[in-house]
Protein backbone atom coordinates (compact mmCIF):
# COMPACT_ATOMS: atom_id res chain seq x y z
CA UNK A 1 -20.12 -104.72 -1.70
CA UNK A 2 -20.46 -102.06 0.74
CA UNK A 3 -23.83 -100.16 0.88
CA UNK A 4 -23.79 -96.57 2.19
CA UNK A 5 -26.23 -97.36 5.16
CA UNK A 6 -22.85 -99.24 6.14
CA UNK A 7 -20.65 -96.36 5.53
CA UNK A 8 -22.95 -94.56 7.71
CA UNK A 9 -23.06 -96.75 10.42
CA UNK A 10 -19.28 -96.48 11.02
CA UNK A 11 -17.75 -95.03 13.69
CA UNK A 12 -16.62 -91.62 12.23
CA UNK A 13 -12.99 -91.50 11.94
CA UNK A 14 -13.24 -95.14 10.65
CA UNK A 15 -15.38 -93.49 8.28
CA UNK A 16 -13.68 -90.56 7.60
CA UNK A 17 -10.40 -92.80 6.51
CA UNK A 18 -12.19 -95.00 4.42
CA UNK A 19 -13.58 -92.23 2.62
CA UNK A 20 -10.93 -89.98 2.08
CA UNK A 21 -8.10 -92.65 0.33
CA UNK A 22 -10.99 -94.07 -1.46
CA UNK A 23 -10.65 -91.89 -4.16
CA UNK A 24 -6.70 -92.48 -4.36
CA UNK A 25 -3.84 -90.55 -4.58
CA UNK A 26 -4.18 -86.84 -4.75
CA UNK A 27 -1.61 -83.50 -5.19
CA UNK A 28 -0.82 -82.37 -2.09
CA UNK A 29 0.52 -78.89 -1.12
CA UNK A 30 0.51 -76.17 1.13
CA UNK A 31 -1.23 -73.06 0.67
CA UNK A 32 0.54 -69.57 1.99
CA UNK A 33 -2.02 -66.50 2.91
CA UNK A 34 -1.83 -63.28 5.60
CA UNK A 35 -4.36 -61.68 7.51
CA UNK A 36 -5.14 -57.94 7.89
CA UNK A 37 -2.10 -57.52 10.23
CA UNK A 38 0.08 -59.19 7.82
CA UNK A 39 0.62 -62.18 9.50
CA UNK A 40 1.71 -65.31 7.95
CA UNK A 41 -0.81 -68.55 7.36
CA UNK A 42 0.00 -71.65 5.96
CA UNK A 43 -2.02 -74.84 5.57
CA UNK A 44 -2.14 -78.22 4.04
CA UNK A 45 -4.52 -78.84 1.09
CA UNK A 46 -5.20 -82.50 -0.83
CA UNK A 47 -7.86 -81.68 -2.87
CA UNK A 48 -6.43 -78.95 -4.96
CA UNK A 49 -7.48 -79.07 -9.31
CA UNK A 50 -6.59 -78.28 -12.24
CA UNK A 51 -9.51 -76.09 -13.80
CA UNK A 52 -8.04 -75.01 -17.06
CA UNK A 53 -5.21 -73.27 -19.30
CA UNK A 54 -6.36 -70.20 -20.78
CA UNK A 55 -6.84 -68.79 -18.70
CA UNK A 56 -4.70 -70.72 -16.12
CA UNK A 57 -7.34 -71.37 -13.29
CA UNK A 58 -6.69 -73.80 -10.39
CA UNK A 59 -9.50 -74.86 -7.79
CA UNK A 60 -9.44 -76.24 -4.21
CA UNK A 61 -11.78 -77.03 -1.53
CA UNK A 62 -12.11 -75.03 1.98
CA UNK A 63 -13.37 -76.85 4.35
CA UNK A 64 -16.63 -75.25 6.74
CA UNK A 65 -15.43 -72.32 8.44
CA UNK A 66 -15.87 -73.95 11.60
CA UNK A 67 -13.18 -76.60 11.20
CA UNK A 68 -10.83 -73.62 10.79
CA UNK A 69 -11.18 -71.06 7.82
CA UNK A 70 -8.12 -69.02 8.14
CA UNK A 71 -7.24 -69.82 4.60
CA UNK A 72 -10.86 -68.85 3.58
CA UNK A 73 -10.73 -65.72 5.43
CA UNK A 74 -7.26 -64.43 4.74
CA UNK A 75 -8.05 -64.64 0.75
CA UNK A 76 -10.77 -62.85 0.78
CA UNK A 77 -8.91 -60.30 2.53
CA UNK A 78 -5.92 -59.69 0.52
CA UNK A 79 -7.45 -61.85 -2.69
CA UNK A 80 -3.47 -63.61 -3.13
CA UNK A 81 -2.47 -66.68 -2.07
CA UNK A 82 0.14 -69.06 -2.60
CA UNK A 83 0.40 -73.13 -3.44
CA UNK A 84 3.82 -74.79 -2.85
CA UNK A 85 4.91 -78.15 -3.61
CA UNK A 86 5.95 -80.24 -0.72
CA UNK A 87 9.10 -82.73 -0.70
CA UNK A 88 10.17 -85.20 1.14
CA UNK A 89 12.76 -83.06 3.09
CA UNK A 90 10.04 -81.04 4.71
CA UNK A 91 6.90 -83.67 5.19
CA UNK A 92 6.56 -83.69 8.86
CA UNK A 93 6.65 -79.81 8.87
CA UNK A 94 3.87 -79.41 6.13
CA UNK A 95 2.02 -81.86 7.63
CA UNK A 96 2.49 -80.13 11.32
CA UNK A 97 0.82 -76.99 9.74
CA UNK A 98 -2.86 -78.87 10.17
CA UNK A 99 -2.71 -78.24 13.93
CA UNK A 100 -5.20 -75.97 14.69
CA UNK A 101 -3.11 -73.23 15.96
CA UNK A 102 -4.69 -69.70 16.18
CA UNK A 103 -5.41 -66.87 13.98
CA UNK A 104 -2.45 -64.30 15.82
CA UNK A 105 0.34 -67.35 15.25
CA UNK A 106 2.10 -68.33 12.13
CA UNK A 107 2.65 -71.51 10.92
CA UNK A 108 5.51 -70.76 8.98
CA UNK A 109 7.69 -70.11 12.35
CA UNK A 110 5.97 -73.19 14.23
CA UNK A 111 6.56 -75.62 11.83
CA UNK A 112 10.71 -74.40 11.14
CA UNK A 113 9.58 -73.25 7.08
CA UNK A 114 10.34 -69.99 6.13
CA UNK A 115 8.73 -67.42 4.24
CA UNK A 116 9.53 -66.02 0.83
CA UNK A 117 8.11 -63.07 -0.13
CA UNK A 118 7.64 -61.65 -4.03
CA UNK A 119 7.82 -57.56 -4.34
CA UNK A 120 3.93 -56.27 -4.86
CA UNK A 121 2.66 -60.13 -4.34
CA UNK A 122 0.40 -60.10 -1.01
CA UNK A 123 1.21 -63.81 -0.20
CA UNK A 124 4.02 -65.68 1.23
CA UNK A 125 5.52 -68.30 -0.81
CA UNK A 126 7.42 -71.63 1.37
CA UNK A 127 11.29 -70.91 0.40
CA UNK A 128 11.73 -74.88 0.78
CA UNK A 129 9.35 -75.82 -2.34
CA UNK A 130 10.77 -76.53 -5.53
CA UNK A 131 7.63 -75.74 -7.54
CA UNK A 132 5.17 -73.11 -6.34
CA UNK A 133 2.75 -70.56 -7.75
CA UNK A 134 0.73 -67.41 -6.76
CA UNK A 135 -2.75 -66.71 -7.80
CA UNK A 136 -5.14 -64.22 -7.49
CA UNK A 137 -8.66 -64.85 -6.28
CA UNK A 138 -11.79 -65.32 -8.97
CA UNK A 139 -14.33 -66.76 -7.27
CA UNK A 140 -15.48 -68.84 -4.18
CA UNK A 141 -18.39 -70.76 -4.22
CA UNK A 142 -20.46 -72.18 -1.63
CA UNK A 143 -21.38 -75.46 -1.25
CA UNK A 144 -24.56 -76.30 0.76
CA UNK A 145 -24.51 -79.98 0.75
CA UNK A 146 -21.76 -79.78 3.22
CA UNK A 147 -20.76 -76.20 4.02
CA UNK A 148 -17.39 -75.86 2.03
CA UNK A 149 -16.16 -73.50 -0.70
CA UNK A 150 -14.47 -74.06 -4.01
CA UNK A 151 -12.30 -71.25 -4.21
CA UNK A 152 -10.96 -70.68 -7.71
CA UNK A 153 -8.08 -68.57 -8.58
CA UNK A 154 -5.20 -67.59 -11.64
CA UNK A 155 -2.01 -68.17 -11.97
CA UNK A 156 -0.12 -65.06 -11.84
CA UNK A 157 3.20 -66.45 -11.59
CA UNK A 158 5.42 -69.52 -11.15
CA UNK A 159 8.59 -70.96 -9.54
CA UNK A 160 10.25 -73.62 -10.79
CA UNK A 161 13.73 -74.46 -11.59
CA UNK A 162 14.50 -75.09 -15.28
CA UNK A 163 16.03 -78.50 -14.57
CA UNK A 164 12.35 -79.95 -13.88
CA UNK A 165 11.05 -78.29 -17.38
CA UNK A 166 10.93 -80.19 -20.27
CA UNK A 167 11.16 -79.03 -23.97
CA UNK A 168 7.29 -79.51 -24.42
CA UNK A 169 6.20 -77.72 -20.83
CA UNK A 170 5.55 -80.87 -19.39
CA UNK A 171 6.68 -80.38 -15.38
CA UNK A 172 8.79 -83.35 -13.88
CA UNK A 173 7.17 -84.03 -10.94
CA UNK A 174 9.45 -87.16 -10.09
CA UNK A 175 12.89 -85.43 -10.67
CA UNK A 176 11.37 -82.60 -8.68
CA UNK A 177 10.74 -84.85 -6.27
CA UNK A 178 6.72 -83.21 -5.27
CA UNK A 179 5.56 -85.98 -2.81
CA UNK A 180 1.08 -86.56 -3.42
CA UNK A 181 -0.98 -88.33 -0.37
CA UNK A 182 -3.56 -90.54 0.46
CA UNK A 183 -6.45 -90.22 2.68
CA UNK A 184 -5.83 -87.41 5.12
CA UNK A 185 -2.15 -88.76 6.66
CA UNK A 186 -0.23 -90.53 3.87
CA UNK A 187 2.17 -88.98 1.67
CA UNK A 188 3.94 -90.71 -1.13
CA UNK A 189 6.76 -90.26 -3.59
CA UNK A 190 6.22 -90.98 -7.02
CA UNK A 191 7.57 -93.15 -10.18
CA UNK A 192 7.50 -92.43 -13.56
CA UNK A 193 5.73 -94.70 -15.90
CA UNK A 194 5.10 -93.18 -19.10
CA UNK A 195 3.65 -90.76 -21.02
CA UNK A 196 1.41 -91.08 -23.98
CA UNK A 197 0.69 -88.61 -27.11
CA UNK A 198 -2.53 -87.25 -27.48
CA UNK A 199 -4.60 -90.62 -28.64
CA UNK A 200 -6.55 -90.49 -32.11
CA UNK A 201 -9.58 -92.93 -33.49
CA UNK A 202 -8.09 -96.20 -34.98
CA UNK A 203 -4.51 -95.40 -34.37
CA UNK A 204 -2.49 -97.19 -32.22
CA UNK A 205 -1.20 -95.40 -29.33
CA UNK A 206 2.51 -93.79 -29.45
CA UNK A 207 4.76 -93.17 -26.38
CA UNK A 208 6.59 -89.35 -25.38
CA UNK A 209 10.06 -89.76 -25.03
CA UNK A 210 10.69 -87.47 -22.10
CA UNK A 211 13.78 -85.80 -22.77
C-alpha cells in the first residue's frame, strides 16, 4: 500500500507520472481555437468527458492559466472550439503541439497539420482527423482546489466518415483507428472486445453483434 504522505514525498515528476496513468487509459485529442487576430491554436487534451446526450454536452479540464491558457483564453474569446481525434499517422505531431510555443505562433504550421475551416464556424478543425466535432461554449467553471477550469460545451456539429458508423450510432473507434493515452506521454491503439446490451435485473447478459 502506498499512503499519500508517500506520494507526497516524491520527487515531482516521479510523482506527476505515477499519478497521471494511475487512473488508466483516457481519450485523447486535440483541441483547435483562434485568438482575436484570428490566429490558429491547437493543443493536446487527455482528460476530455462525456457529459450527456440531450443536449449533447462534452467537458474537459484547462489546466491553471499559468501553465499556458491559450486554449482557455481563445474560447472565451470567440466561444467555438474544436476536438479532433488523433491517429496513429499523426502522433508525434499532436503530441509536438504541447510545446509551449507562444500566443502570436500557430501550432497547426509548427507541427506540419493543417487547418480546416467550416463556413460561419469560428474554430479550426485538424484536416488529418477522422472523427472531429465543434462546440460552442456553455460554461467554465473554476476550480479552487487546484486552479483549473472545467469548460463545458455542445456539440454543434460532427465529422465522421460513414464507414466508422454503425446501424445503432455506435462510433467505431478501432476501425477508425482514434489512438487514447496513458499518463501524460503514452498513446495507444485499441482492440475491440465486445459490446454488451443494456443489462436488466436477473437476466443474463446478451452480446451486440456489431455489424
Amino acid at each position: 500500500m502506498i499512503d499519500s504522505k508517500t506520494i507526497s514525498s516524491w520527487e515531482r515528476f516521479y510523482r506527476g507520472n505515477f499519478i497521471n496513468s494511475l487512473s488508466g487509459f483516457k481519450p485523447v485529442s486535440l483541441i483547435g481555437t483562434k485568438n482575436n487576430n484570428g490566429q490558429s491554436n491547437l493543443a493536446i487534451f487527455s482528460n476530455i468527458v462525456h457529459l450527456g446526450a440531450d443536449p449533447p454536452l462534452v467537458g474537459f479540464v484547462n489546466r491553471p492559466l499559468e501553465a499556458g491558457g491559450h486554449t482557455l483564453a481563445n474560447i472565451e474569446t470567440s466561444r467555438f472550439y474544436t476536438i479532433n481525434h488523433i491517429h496513429s499517422s499523426f502522433a508525434e505531431k499532436a503530441h509536438q503541439t504541447s510545446a509551449k510555443y507562444d500566443g502570436g505562433v500557430s501550432e497547426f504550421s509548427k507541427v506540419g497539420l493543417h487547418e480546416q475551416w467550416v463556413e460561419n464556424f469560428e474554430a479550426p478543425f485538424v484536416a488529418e482527423s477522422k472523427i472531429k466535432f465543434g462546440l460552442s461554449l456553455q460554461q467554465i467553471i473554476p476550480i479552487p482546489l487546484n486552479n483549473t477550469y472545467f469548460v463545458i460545451g455542445k456539440i454543434e456539429m460532427v465529422f465522421v466518415d460513414e464507414t466508422y458508423l454503425l446501424p445503432d450510432g455506435f462510433i467505431d473507434m478501432v476501425k477508425a483507428e482514434s489512438l487514447c493515452s496513458s499518463g501524460i506521454d503514452a498513446y495507444h491503439t485499441v482492440s475491440y472486445l465486445d459490446r454488451f446490451a443494456y443489462p436488466k435485473p436477473n437476466l443474463p447478459v446478451k452480446k451486440i453483434d456489431n455489424k
